[in-house]
N, C-alpha and C. Protein backbone atom coordinates (compact mmCIF):
# COMPACT_ATOMS: atom_id res chain seq x y z
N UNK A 1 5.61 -10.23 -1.32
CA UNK A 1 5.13 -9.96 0.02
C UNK A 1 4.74 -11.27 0.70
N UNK A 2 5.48 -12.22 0.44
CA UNK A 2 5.54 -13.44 1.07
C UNK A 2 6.43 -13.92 2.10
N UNK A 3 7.45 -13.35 2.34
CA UNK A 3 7.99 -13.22 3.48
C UNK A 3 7.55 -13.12 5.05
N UNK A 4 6.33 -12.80 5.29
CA UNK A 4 6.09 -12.55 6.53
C UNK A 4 6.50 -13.43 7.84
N UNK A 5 6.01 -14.64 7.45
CA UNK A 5 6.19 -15.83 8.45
C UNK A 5 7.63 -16.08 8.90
N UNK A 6 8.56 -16.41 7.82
CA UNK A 6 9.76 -16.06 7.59
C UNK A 6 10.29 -14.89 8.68
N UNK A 7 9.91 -13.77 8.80
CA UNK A 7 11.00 -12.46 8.82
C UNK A 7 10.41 -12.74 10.36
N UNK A 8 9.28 -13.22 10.79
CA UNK A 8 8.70 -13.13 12.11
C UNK A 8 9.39 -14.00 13.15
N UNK A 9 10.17 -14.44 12.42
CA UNK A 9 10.40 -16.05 12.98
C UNK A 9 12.12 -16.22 12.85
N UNK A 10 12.40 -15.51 12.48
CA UNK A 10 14.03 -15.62 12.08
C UNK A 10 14.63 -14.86 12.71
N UNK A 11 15.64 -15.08 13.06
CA UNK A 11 17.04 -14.37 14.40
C UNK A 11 17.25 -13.23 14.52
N UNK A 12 16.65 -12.19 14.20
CA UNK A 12 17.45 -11.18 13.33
C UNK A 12 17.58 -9.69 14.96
N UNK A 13 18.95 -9.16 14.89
CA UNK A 13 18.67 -8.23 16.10
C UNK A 13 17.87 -7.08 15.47
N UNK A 14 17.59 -6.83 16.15
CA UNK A 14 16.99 -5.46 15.72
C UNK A 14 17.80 -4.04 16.09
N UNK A 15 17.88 -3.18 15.34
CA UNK A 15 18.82 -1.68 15.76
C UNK A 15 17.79 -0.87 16.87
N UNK A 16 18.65 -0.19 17.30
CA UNK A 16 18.01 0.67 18.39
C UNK A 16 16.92 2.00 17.47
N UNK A 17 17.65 2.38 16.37
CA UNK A 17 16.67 3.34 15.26
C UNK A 17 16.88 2.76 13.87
N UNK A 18 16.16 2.60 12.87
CA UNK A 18 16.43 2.03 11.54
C UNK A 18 14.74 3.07 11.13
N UNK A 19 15.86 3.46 9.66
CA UNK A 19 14.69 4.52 8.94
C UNK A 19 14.78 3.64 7.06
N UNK A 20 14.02 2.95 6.97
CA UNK A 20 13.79 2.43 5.53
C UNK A 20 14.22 3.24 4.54
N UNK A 21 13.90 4.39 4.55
CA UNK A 21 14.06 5.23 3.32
C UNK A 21 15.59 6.24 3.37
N UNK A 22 16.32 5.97 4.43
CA UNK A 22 17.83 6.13 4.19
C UNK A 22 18.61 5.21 3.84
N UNK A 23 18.13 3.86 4.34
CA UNK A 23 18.70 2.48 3.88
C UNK A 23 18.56 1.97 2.23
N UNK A 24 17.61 2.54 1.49
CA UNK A 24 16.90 2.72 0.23
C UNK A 24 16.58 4.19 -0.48
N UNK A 25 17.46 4.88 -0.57
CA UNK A 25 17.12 6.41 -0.64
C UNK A 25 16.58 6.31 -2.32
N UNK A 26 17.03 5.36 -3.47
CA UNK A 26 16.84 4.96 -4.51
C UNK A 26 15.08 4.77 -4.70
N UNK A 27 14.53 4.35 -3.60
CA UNK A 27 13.44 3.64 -4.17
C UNK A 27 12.66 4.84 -3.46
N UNK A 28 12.61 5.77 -2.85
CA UNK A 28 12.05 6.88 -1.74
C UNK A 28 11.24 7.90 -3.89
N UNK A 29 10.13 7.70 -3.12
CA UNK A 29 8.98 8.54 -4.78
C UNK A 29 8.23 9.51 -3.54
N UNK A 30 8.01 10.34 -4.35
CA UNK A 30 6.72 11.55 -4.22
C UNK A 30 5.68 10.84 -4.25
N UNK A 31 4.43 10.87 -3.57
CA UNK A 31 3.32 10.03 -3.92
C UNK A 31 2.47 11.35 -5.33
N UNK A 32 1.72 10.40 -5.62
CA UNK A 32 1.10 11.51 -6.77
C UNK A 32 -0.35 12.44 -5.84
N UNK A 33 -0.17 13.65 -6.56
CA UNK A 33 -1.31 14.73 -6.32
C UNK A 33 -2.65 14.07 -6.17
N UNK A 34 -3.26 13.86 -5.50
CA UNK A 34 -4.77 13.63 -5.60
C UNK A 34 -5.28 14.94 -5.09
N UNK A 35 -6.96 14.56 -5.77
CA UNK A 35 -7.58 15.50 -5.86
C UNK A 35 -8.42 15.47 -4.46
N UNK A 36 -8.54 16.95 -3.98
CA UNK A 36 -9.49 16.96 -2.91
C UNK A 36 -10.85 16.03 -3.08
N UNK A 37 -11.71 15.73 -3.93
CA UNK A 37 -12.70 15.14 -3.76
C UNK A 37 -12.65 13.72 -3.87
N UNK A 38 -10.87 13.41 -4.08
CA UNK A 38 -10.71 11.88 -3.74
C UNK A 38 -10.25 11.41 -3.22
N UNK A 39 -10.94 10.45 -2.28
CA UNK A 39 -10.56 9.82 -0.93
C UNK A 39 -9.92 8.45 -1.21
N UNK A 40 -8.28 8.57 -1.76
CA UNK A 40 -7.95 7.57 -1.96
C UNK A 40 -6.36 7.25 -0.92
N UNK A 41 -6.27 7.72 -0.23
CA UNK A 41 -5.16 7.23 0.17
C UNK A 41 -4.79 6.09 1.02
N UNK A 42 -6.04 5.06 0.65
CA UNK A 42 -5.81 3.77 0.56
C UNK A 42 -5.29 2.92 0.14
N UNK A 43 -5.67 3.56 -1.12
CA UNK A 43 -5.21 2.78 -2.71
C UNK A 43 -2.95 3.41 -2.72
N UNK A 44 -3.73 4.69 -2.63
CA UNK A 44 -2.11 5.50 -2.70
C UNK A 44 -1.04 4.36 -1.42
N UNK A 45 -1.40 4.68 -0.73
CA UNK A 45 -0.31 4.09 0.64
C UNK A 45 -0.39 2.77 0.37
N UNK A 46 -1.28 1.70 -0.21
CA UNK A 46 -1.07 0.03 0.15
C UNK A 46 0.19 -0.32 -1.06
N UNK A 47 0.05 0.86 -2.29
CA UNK A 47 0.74 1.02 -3.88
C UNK A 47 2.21 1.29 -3.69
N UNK A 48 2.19 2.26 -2.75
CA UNK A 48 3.29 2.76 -2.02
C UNK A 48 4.14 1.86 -1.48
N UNK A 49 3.94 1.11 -0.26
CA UNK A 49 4.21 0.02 0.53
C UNK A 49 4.65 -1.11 -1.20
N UNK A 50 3.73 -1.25 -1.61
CA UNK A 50 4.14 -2.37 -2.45
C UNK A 50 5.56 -2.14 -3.80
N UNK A 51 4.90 -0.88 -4.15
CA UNK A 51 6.52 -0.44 -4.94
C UNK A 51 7.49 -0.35 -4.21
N UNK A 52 7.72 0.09 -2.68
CA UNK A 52 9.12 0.31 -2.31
C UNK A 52 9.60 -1.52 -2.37
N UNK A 53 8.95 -2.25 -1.61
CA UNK A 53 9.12 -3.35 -1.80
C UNK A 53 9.86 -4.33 -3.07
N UNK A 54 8.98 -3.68 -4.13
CA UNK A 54 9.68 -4.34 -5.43
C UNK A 54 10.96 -3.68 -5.53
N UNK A 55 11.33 -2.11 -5.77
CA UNK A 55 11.97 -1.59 -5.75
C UNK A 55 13.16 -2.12 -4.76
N UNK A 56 13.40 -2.83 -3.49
CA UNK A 56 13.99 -2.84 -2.93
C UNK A 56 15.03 -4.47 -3.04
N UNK A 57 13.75 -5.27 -4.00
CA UNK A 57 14.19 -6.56 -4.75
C UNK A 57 14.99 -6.37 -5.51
N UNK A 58 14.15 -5.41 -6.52
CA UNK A 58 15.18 -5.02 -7.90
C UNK A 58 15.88 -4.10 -8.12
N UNK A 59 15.68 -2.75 -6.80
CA UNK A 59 17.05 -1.99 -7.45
C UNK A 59 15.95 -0.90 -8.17
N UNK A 60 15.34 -1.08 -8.91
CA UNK A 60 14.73 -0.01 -9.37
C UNK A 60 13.27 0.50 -9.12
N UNK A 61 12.92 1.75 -8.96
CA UNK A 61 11.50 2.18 -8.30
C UNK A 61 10.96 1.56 -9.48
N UNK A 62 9.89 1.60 -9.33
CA UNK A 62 8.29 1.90 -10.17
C UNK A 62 7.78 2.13 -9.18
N UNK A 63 6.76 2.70 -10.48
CA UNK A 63 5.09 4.00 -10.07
C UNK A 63 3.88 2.81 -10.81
N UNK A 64 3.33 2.34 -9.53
CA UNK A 64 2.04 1.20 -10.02
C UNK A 64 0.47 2.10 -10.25
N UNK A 65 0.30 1.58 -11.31
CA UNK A 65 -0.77 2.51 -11.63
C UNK A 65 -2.27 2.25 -10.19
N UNK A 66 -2.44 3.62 -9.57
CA UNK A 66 -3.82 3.57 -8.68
C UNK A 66 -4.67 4.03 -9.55
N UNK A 67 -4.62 4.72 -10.37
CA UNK A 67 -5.61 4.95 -11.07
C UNK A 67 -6.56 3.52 -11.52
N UNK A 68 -5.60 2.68 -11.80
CA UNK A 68 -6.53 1.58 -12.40
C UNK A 68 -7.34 0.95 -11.16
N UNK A 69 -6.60 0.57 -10.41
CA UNK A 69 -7.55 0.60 -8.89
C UNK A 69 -8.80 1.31 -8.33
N UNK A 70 -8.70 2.73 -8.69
CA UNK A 70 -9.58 3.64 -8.11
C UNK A 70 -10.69 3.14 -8.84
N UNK A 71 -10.14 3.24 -10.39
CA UNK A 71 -11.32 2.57 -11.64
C UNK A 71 -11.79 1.18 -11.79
N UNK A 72 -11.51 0.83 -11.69
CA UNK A 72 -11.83 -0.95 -12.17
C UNK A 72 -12.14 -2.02 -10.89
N UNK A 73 -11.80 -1.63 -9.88
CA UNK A 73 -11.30 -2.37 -8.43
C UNK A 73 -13.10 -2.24 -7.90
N UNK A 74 -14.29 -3.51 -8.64
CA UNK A 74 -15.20 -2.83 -7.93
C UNK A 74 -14.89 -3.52 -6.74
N UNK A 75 -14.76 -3.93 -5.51
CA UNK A 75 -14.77 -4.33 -4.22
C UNK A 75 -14.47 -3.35 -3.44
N UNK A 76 -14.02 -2.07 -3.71
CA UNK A 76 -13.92 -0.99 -2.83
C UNK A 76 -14.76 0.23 -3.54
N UNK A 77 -14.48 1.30 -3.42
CA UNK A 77 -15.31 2.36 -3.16
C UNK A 77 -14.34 3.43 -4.10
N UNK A 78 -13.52 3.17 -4.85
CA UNK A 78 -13.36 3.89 -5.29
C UNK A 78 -12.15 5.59 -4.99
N UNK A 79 -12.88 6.83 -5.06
CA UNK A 79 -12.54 7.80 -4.70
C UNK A 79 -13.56 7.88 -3.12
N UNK A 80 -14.40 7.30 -2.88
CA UNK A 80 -15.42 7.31 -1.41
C UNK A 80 -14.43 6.81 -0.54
N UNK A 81 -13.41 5.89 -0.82
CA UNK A 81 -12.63 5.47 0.41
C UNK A 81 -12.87 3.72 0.30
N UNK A 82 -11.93 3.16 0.73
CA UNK A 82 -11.62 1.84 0.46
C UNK A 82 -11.31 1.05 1.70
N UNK A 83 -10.52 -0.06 1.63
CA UNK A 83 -9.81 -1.17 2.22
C UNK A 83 -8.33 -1.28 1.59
N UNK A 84 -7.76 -1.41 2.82
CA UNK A 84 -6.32 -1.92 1.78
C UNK A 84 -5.97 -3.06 1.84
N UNK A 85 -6.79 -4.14 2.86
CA UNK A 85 -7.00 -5.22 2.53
C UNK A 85 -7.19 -5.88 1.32
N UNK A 86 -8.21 -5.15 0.47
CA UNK A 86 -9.18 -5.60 -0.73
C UNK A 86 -7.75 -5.17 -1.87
N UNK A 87 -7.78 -3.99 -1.54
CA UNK A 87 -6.17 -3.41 -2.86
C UNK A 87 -5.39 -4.63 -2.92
N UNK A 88 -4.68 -4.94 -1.65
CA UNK A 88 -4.05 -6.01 -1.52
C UNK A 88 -4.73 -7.26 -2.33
N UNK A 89 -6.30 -7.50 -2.12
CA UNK A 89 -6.49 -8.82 -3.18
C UNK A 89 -6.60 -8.91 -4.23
N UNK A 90 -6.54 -7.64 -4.84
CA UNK A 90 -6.92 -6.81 -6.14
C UNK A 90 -5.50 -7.12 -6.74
N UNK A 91 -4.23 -7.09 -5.99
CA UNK A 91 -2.62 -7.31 -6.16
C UNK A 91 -2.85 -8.87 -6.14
N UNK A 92 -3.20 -9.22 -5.95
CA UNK A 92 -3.25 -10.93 -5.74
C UNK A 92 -3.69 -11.71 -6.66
N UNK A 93 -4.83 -11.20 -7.09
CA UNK A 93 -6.31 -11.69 -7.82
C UNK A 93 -5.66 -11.44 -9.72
N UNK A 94 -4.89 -10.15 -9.37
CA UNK A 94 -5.30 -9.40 -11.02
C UNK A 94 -3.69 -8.61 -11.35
N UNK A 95 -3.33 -8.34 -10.48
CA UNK A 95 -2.35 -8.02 -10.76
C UNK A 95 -2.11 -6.36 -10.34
N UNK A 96 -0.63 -5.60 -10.38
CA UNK A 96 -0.63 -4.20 -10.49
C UNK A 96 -0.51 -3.84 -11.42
N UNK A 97 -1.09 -2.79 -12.36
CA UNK A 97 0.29 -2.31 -13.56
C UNK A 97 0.62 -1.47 -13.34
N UNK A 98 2.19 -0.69 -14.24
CA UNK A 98 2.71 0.16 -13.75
C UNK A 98 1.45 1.50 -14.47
N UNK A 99 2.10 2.50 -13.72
CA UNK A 99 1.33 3.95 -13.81
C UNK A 99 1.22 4.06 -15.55
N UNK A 100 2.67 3.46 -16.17
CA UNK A 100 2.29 4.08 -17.93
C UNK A 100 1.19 3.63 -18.58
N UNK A 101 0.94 2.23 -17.61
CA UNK A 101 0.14 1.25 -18.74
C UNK A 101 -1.36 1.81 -18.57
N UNK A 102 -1.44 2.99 -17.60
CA UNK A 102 -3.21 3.55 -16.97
C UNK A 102 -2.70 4.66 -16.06
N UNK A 103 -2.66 5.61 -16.99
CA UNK A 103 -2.19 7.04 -16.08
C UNK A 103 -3.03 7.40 -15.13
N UNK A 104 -2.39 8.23 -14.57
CA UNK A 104 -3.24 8.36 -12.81
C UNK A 104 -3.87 9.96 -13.27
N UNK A 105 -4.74 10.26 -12.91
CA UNK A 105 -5.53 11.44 -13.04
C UNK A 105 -6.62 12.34 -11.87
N UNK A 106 -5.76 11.50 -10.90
CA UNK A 106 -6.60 11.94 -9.80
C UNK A 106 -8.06 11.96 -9.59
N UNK A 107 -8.73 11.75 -10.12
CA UNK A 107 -10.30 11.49 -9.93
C UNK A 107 -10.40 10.36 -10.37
N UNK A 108 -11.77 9.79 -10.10
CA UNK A 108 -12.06 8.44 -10.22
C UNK A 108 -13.20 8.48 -11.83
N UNK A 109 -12.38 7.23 -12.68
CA UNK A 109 -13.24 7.31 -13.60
C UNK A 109 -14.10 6.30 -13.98
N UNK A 110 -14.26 5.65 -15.21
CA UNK A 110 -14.81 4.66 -15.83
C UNK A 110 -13.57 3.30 -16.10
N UNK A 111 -13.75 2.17 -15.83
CA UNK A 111 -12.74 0.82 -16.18
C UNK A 111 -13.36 1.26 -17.84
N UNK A 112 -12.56 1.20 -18.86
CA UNK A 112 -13.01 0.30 -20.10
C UNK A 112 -13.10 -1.23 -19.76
N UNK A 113 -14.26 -1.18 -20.46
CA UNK A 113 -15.02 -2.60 -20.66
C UNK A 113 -13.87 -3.87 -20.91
N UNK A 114 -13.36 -3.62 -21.59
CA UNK A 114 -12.32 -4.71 -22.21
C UNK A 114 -10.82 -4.64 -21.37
N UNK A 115 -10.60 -3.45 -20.36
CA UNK A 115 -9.14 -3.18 -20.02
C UNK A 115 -8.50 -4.87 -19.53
N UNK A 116 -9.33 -5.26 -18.72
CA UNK A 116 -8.19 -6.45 -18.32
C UNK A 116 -8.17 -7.35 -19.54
N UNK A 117 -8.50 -7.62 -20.71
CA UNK A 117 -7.98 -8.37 -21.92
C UNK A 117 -7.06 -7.57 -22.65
N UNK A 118 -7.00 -6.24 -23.01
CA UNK A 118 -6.79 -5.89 -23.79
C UNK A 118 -5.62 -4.81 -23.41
N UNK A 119 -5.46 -4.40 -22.41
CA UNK A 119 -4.24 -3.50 -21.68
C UNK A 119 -3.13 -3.77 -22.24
N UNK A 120 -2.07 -3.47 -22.70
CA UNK A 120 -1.24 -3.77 -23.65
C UNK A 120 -0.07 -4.24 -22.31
N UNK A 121 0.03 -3.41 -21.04
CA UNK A 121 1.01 -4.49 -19.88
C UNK A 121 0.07 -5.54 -19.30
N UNK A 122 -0.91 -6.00 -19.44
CA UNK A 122 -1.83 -7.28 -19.04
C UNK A 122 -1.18 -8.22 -20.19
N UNK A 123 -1.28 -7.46 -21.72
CA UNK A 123 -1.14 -8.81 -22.85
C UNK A 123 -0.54 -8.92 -22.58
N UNK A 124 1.23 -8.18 -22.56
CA UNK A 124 2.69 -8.90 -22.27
C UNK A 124 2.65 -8.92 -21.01
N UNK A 125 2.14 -9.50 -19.76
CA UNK A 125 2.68 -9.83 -18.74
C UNK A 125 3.24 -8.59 -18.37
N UNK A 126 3.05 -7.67 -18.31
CA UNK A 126 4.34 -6.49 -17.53
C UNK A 126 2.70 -6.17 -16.42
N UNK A 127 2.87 -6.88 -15.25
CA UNK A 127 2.08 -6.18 -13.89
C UNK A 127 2.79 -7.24 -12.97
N UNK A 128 2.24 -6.55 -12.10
CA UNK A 128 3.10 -7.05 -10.60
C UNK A 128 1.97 -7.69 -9.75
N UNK A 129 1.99 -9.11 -9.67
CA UNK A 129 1.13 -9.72 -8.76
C UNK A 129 1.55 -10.03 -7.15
N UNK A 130 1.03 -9.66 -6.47
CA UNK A 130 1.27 -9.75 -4.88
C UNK A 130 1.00 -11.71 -4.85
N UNK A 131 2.34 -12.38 -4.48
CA UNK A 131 2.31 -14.11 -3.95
C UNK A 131 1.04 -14.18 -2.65
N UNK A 132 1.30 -13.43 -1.99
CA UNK A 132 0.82 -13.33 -0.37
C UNK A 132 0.92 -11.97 0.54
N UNK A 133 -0.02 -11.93 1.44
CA UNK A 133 0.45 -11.01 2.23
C UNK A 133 -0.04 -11.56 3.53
N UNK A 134 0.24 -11.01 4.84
CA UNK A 134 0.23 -11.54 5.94
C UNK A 134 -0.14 -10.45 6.85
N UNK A 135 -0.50 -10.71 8.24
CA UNK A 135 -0.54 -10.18 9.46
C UNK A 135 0.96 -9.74 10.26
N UNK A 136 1.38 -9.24 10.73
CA UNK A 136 2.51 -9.49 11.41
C UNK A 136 2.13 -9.01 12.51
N UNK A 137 2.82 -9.47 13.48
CA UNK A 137 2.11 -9.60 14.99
C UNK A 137 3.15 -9.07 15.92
N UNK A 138 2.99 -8.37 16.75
CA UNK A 138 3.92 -7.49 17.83
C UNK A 138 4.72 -7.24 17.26
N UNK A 139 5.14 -6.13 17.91
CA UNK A 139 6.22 -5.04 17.96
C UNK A 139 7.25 -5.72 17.43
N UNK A 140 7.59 -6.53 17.84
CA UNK A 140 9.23 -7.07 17.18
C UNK A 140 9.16 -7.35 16.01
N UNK A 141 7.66 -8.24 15.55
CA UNK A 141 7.85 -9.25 14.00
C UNK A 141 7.43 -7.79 12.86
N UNK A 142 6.97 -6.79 13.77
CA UNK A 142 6.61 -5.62 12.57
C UNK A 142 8.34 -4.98 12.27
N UNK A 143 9.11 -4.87 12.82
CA UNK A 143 10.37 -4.66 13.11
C UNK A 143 10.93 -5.20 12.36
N UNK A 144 10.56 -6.79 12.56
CA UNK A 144 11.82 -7.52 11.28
C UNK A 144 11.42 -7.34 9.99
N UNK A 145 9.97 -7.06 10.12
CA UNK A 145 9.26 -7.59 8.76
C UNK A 145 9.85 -6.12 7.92
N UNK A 146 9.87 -5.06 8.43
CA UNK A 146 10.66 -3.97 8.14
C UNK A 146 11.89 -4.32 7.35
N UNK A 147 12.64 -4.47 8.73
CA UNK A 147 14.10 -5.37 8.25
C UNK A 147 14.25 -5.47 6.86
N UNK A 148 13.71 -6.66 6.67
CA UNK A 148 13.50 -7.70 5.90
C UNK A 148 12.90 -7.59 4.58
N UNK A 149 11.67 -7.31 4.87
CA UNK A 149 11.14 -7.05 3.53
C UNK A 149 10.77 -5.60 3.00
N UNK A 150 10.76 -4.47 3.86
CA UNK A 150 10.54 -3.31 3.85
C UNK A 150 9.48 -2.53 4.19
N UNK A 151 8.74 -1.52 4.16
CA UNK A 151 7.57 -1.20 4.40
C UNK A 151 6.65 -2.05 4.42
N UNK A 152 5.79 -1.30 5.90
CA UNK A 152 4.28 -2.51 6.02
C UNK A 152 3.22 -1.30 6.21
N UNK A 153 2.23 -1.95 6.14
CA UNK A 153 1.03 -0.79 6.21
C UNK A 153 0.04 -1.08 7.74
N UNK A 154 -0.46 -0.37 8.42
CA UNK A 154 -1.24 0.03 9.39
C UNK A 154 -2.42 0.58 9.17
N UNK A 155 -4.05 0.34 9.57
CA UNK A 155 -4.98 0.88 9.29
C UNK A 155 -5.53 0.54 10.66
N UNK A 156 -6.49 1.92 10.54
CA UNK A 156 -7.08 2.32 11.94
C UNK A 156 -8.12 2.82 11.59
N UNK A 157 -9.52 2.78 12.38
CA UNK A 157 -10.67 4.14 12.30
C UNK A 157 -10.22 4.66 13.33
N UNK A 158 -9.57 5.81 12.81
CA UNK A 158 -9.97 6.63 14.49
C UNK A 158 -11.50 7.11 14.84
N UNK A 159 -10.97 7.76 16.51
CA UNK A 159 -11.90 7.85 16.97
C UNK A 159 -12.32 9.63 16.68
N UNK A 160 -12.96 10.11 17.34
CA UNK A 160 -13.23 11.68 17.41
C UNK A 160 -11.67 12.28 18.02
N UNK A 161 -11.19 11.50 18.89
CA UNK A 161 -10.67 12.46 20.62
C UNK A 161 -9.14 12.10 19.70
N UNK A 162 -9.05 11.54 18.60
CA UNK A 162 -7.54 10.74 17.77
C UNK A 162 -7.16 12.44 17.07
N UNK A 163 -8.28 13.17 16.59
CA UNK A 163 -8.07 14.34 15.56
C UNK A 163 -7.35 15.29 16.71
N UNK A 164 -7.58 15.05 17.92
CA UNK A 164 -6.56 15.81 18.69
C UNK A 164 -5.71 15.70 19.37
N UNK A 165 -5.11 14.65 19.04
CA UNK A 165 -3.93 13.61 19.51
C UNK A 165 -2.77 14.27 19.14
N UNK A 166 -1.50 14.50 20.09
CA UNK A 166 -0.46 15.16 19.40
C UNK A 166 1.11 14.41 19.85
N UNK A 167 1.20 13.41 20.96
CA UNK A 167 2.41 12.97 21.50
C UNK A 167 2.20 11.98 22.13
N UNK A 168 2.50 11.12 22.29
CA UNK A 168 2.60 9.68 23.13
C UNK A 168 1.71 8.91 22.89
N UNK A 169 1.05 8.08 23.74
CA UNK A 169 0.76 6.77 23.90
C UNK A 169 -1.36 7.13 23.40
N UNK A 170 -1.61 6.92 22.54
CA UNK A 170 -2.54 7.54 22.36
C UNK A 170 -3.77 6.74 23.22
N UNK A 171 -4.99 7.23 24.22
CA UNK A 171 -5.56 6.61 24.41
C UNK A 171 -7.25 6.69 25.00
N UNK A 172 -8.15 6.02 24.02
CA UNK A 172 -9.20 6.40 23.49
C UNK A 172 -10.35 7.83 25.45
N UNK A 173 -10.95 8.68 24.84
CA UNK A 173 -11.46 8.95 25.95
C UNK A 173 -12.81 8.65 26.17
N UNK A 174 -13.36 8.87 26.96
CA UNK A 174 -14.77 7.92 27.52
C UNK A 174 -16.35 9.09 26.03
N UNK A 175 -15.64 9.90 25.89
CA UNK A 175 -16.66 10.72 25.27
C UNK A 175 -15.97 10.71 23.81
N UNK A 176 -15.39 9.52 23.32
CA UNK A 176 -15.05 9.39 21.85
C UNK A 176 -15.45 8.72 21.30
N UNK A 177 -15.98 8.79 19.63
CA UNK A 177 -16.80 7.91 19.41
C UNK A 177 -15.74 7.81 17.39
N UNK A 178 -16.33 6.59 16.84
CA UNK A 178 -15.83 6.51 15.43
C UNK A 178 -16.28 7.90 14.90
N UNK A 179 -14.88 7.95 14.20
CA UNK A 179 -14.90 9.44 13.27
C UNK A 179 -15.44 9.37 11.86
């Protein structure tokens, strides 16, 4: 996920419609079941974004374990709700592993004490470290960065007046407040 600067900045036309996941139908996963009392689809969508990505390097999906995130990742919150900023440094800092090496279980549990020494894809090197990640800026460089490197992620608080938003140009009303 080092590409950004790159894809922002380079020639590229853009199509009038382009859908990622027909261009890559190979790397297109089910996200996993979470549980109503966990508020993770922070962790789920930044995991998401980052496997199609690899997947789209190598040709083959993987499933990166969130579970270990939900658990071990203290800088966020857990199943309470997160940053995908922080996931992202958590990819940076420590690495991903895949889902076998820390099965996903939908609720949020306990890190073992020892997991990052002792994880058997930590000893051999089998996790996926994020180089970089970036901002991408207007409409066009989110476009290439598409292009180019594949899925990007978007985060928002909506507001109150957003839960009843249904078509166009969405835009905040004078009696809306953070949701």
């Amino acid at each position: 996920m080092d590409n950004c600067r790159s894809a922002q900045n380079e020639e590229l036309e853009i199509p009038e419609t382009y859908d990622w996941r027909n261009e890559n139908p190979d790397c297109v996963q089910t996200p996993p079941a979470i549980s109503r009392n966990c508020s993770a689809s922070y962790v789920m969508s930044t995991l998401s974004a980052v496997e199609d990505r690899i997947c789209k390097e190598s040709g083959t999906p993987i499933r990166l374990s969130a579970q270990e995130v939900l658990d071990c990742d203290k800088a966020d919150f857990g199943c309470k709700g997160g940053n995908v900023n922080k996931v992202l440094t958590w990819g940076k800092r420590k690495g991903f592993v895949p889902e076998s090496c820390y099965p996903f279980t939908g609720e949020q549990g306990e890190c073992p004490e020892e997991h990052l020494t002792e994880n058997i894809c930590r000893q051999t090197n089998n996790f996926y470290k994020i180089i970089d990640f970036c901002l991408a800026q207007e409409i066009d460089g989110i476009k290439k960065e598409i292009l180019m490197n594949g899925p990007v992620l978007a985060q928002l608080t909506p507001n109150t007046d957003f839960l009843t938003y249904s078509d166009g140009t969405y835009h905040r009303t004078p009696d809306a407040f953070k949701f």
